[in-house]
PDB file of N, CA and C in Angstrom:
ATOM      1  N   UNK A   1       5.075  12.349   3.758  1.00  0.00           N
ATOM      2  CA  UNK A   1       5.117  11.004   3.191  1.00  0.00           C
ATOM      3  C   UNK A   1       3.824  10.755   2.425  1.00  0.00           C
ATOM      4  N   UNK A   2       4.147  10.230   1.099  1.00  0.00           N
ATOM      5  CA  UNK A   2       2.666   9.877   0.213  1.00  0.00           C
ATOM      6  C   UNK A   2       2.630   8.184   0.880  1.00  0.00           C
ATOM      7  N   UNK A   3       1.069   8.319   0.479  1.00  0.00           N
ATOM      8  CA  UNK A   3       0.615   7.394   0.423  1.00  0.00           C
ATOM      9  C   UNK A   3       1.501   6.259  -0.341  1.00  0.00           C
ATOM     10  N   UNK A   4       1.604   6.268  -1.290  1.00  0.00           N
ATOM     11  CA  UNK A   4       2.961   5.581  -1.959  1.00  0.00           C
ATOM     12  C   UNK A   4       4.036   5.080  -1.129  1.00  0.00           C
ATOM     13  N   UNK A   5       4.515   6.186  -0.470  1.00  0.00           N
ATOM     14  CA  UNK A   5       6.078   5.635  -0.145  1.00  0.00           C
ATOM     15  C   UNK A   5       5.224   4.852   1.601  1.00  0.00           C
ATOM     16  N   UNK A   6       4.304   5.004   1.970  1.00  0.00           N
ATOM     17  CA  UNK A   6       3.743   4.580   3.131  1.00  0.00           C
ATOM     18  C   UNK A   6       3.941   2.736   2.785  1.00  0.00           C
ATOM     19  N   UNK A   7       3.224   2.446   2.063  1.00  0.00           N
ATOM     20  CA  UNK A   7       2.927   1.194   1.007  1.00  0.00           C
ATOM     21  C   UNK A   7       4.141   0.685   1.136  1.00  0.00           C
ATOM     22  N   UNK A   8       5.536   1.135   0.578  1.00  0.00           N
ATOM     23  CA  UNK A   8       6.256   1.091   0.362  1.00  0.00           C
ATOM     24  C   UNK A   8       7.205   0.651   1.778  1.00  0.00           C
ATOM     25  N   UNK A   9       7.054   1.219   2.406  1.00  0.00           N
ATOM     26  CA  UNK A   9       7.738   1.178   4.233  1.00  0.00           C
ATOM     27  C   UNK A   9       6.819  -0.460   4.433  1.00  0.00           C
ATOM     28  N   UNK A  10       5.622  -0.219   4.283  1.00  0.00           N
ATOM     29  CA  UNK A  10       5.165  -1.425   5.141  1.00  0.00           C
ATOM     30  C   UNK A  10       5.613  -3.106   4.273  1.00  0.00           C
ATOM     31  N   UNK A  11       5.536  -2.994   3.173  1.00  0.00           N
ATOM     32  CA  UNK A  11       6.126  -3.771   2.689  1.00  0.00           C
ATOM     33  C   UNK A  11       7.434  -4.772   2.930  1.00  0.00           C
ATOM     34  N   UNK A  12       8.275  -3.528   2.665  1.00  0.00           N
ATOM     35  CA  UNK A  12       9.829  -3.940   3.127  1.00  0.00           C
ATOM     36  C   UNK A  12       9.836  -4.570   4.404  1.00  0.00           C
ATOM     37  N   UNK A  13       8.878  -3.695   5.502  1.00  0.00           N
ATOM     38  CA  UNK A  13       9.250  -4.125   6.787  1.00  0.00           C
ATOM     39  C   UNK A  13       8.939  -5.502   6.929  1.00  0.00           C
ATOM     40  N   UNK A  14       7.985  -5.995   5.969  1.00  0.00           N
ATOM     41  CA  UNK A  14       7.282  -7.286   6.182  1.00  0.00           C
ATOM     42  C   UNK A  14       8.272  -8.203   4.882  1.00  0.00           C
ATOM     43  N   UNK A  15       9.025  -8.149   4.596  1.00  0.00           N
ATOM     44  CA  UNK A  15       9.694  -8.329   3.450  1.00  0.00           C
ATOM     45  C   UNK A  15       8.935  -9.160   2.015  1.00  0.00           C
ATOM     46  N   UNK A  16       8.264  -8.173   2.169  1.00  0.00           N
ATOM     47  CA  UNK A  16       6.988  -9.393   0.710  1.00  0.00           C
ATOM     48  C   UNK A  16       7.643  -8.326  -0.614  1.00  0.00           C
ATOM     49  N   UNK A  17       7.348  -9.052  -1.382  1.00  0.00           N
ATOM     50  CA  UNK A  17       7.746  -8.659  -3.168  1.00  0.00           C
ATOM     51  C   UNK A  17       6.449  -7.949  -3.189  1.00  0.00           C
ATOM     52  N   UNK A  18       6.382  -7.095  -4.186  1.00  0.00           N
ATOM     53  CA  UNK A  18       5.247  -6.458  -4.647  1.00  0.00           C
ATOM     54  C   UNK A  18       4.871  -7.067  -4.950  1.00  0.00           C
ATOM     55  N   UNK A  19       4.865  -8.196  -6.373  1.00  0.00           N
ATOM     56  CA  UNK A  19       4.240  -9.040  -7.082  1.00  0.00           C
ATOM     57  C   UNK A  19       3.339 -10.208  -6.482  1.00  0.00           C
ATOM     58  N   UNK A  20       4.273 -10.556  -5.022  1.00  0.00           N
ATOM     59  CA  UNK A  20       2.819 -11.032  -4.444  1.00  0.00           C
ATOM     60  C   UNK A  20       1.776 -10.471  -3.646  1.00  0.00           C
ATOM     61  N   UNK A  21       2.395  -9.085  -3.595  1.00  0.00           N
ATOM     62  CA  UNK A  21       0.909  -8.286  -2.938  1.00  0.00           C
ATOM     63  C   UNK A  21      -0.115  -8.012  -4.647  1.00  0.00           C
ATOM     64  N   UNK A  22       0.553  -8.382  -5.700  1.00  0.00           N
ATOM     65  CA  UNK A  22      -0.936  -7.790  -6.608  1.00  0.00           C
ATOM     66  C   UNK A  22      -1.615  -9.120  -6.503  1.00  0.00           C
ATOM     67  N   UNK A  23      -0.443 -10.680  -6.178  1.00  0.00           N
ATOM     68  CA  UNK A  23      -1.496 -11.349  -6.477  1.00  0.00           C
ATOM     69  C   UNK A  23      -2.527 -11.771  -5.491  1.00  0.00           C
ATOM     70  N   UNK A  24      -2.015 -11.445  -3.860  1.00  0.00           N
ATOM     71  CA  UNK A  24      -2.612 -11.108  -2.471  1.00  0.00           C
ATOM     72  C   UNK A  24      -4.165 -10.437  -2.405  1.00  0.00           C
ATOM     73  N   UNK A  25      -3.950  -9.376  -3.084  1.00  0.00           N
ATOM     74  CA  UNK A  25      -5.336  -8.631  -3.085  1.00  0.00           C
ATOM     75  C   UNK A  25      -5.950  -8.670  -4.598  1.00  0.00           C
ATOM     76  N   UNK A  26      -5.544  -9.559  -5.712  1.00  0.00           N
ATOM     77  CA  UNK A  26      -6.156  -9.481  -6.596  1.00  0.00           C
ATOM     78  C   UNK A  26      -6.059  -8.532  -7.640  1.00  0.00           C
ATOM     79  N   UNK A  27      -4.930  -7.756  -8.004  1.00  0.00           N
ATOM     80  CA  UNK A  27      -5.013  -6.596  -8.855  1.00  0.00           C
ATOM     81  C   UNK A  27      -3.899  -7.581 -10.203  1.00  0.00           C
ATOM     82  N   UNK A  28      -4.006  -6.002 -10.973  1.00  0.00           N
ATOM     83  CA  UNK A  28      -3.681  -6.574 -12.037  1.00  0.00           C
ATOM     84  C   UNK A  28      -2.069  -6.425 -11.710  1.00  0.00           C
ATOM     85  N   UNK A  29      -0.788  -7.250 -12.440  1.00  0.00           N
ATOM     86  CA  UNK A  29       0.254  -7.177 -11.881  1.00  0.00           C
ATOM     87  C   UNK A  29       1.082  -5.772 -12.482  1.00  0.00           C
ATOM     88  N   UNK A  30       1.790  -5.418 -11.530  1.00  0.00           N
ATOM     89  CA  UNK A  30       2.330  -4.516 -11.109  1.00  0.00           C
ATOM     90  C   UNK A  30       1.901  -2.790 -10.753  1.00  0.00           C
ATOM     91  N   UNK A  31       0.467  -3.462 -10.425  1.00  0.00           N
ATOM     92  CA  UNK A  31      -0.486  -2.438  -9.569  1.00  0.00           C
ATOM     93  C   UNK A  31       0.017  -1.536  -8.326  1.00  0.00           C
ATOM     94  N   UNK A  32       0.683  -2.410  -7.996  1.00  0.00           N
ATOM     95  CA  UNK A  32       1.407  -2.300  -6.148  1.00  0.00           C
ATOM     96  C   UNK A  32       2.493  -1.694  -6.712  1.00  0.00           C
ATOM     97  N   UNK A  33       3.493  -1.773  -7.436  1.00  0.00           N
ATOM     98  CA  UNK A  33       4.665  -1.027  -7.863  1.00  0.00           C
ATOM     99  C   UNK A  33       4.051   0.664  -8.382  1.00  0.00           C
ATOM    100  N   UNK A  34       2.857   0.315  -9.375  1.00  0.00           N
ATOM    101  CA  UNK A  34       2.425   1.479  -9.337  1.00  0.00           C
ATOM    102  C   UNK A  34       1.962   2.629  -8.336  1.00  0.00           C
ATOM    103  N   UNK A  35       1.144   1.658  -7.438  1.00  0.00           N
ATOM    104  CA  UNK A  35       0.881   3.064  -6.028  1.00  0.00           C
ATOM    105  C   UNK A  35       2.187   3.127  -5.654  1.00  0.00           C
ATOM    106  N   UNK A  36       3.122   2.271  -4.894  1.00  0.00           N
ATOM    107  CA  UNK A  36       4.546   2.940  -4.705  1.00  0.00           C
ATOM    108  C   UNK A  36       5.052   4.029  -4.937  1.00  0.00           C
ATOM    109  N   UNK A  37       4.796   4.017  -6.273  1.00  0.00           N
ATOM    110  CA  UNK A  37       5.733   4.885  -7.164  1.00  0.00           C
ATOM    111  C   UNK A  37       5.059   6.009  -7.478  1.00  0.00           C
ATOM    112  N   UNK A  38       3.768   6.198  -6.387  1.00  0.00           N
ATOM    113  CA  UNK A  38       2.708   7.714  -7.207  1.00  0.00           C
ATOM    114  C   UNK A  38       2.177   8.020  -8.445  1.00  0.00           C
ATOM    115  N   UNK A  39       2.345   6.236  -9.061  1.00  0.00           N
ATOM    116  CA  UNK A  39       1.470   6.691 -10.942  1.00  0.00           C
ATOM    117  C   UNK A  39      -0.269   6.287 -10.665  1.00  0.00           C
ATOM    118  N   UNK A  40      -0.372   5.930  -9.476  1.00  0.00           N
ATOM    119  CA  UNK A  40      -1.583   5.594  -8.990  1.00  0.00           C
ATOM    120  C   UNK A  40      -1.584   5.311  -7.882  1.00  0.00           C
ATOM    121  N   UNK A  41      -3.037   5.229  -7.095  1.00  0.00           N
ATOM    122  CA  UNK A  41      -3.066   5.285  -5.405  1.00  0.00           C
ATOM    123  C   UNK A  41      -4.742   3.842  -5.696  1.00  0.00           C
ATOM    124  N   UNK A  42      -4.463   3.030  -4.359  1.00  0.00           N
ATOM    125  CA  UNK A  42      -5.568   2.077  -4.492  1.00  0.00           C
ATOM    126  C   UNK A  42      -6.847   2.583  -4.333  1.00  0.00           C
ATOM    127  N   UNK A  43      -7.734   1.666  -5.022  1.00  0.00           N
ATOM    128  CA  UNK A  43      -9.739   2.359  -4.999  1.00  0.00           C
ATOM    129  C   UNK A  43      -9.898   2.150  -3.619  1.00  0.00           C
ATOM    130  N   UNK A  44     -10.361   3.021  -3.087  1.00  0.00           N
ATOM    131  CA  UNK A  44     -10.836   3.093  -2.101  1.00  0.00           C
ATOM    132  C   UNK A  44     -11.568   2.060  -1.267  1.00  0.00           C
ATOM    133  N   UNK A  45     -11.762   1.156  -1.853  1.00  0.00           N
ATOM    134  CA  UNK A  45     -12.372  -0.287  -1.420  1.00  0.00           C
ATOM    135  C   UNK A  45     -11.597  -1.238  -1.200  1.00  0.00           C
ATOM    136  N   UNK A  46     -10.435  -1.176  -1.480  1.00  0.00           N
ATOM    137  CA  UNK A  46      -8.927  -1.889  -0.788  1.00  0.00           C
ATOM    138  C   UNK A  46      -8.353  -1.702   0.242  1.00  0.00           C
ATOM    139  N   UNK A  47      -8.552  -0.350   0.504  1.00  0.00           N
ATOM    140  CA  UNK A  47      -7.982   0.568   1.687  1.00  0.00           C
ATOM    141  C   UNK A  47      -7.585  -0.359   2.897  1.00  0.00           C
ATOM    142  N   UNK A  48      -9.336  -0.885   2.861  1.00  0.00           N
ATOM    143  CA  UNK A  48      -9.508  -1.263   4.569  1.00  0.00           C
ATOM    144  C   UNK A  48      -8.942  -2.765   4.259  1.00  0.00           C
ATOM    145  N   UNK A  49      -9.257  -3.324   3.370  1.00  0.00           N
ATOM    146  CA  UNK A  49      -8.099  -4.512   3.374  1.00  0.00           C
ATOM    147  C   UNK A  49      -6.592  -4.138   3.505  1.00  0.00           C
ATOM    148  N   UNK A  50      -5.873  -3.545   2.811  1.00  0.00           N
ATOM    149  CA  UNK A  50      -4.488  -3.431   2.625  1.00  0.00           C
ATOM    150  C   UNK A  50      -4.256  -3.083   3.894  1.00  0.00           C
ATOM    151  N   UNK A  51      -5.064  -2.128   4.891  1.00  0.00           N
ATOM    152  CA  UNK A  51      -4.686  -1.334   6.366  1.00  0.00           C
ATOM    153  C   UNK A  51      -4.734  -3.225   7.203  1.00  0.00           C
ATOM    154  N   UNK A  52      -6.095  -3.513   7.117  1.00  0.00           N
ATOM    155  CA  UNK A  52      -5.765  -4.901   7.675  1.00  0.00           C
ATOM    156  C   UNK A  52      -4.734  -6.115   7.566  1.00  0.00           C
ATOM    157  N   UNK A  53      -4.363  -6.247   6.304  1.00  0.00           N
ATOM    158  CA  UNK A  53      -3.304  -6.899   6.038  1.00  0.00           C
ATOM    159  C   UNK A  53      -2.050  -5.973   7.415  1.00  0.00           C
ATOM    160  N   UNK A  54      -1.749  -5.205   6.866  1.00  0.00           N
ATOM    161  CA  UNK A  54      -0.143  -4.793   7.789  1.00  0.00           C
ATOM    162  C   UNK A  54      -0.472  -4.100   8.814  1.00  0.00           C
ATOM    163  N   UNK A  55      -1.812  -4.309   9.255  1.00  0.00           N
ATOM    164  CA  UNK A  55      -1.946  -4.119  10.863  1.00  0.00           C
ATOM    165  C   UNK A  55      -1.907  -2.681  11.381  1.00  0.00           C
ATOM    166  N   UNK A  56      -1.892  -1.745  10.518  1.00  0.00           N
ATOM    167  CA  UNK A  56      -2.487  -0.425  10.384  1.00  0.00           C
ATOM    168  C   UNK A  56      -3.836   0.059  10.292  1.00  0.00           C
ATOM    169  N   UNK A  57      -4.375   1.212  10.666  1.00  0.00           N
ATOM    170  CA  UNK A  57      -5.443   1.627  10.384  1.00  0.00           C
ATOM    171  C   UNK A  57      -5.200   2.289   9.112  1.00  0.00           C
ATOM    172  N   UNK A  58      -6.638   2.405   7.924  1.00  0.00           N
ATOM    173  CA  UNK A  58      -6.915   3.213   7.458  1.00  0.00           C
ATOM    174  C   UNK A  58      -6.483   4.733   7.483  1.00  0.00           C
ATOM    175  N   UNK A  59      -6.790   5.295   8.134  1.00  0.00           N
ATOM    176  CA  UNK A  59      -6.538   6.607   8.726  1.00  0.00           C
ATOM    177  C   UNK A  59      -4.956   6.928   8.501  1.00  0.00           C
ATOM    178  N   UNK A  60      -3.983   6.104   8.986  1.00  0.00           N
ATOM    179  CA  UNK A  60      -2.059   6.051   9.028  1.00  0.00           C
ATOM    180  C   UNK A  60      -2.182   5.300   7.490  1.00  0.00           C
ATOM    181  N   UNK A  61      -2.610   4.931   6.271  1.00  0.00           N
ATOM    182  CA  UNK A  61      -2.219   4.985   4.944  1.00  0.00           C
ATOM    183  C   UNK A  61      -2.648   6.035   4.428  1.00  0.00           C
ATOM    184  N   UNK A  62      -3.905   6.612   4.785  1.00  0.00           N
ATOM    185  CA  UNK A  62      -4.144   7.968   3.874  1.00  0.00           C
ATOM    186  C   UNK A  62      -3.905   9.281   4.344  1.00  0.00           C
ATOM    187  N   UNK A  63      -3.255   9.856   5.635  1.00  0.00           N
ATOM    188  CA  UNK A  63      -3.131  10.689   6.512  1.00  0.00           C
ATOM    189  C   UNK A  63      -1.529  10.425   6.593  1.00  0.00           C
ATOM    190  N   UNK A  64      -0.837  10.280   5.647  1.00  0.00           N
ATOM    191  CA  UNK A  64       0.524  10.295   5.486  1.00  0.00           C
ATOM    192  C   UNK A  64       1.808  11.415   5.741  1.00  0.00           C
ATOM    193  N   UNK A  65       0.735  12.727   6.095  1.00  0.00           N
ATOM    194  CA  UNK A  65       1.464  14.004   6.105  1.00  0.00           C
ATOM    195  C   UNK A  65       2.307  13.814   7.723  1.00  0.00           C
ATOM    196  N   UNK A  66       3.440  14.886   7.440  1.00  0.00           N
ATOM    197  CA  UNK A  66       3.605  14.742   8.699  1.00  0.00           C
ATOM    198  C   UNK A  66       4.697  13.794   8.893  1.00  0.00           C
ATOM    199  N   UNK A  67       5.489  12.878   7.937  1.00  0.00           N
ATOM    200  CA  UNK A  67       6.549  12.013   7.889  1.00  0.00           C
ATOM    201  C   UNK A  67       6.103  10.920   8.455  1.00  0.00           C
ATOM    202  N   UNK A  68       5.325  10.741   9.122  1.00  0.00           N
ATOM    203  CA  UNK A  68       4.709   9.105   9.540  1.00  0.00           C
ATOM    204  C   UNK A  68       3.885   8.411   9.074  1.00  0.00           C
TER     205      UNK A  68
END
C-alpha cells in the first residue's frame, strides 16, 4: 500500500471530501487528490499533522508496505 492509497483509506473512513482536507491543512486545492493518486506525496512537515488529524502515527502513513 502507497502512501497515497493510505490517505485515501483514512479519509473515506472518516467520510471528509478531499477538498476540505486541502482547505483543513492549508494546501493549494486539489493537493490531497494529488497524494491519493501518487502524482505527489505531502512535505514532510505535514506528516505529523495529517498522522494527528486521523489518529495515526507517522510511522503507519509512511511505512505503508506490507498492505496495512
Amino acid at each position: 500500500m502507497t502512501i497515497g492509497q493510505k490517505l485515501h483509506d483514512l479519509r473515506i473512513a472518516k467520510g471528509i471530501p478531499a477538498a476540505a482536507l486541502d482547505e483543513r491543512f492549508g494546501i493549494q486545492r486539489g493537493h490531497w487528490m494529488n497524494w491519493e493518486s501518487g502524482f505527489s506525496e505531502p512535505d514532510p512537515e505535514l506528516l505529523e499533522e495529517i498522522a494527528e488529524y486521523f489518529g495515526v502515527s507517522v510511522r503507519e502513513l509512511i511505512n505503508c508496505e506490507g498492505g496495512k
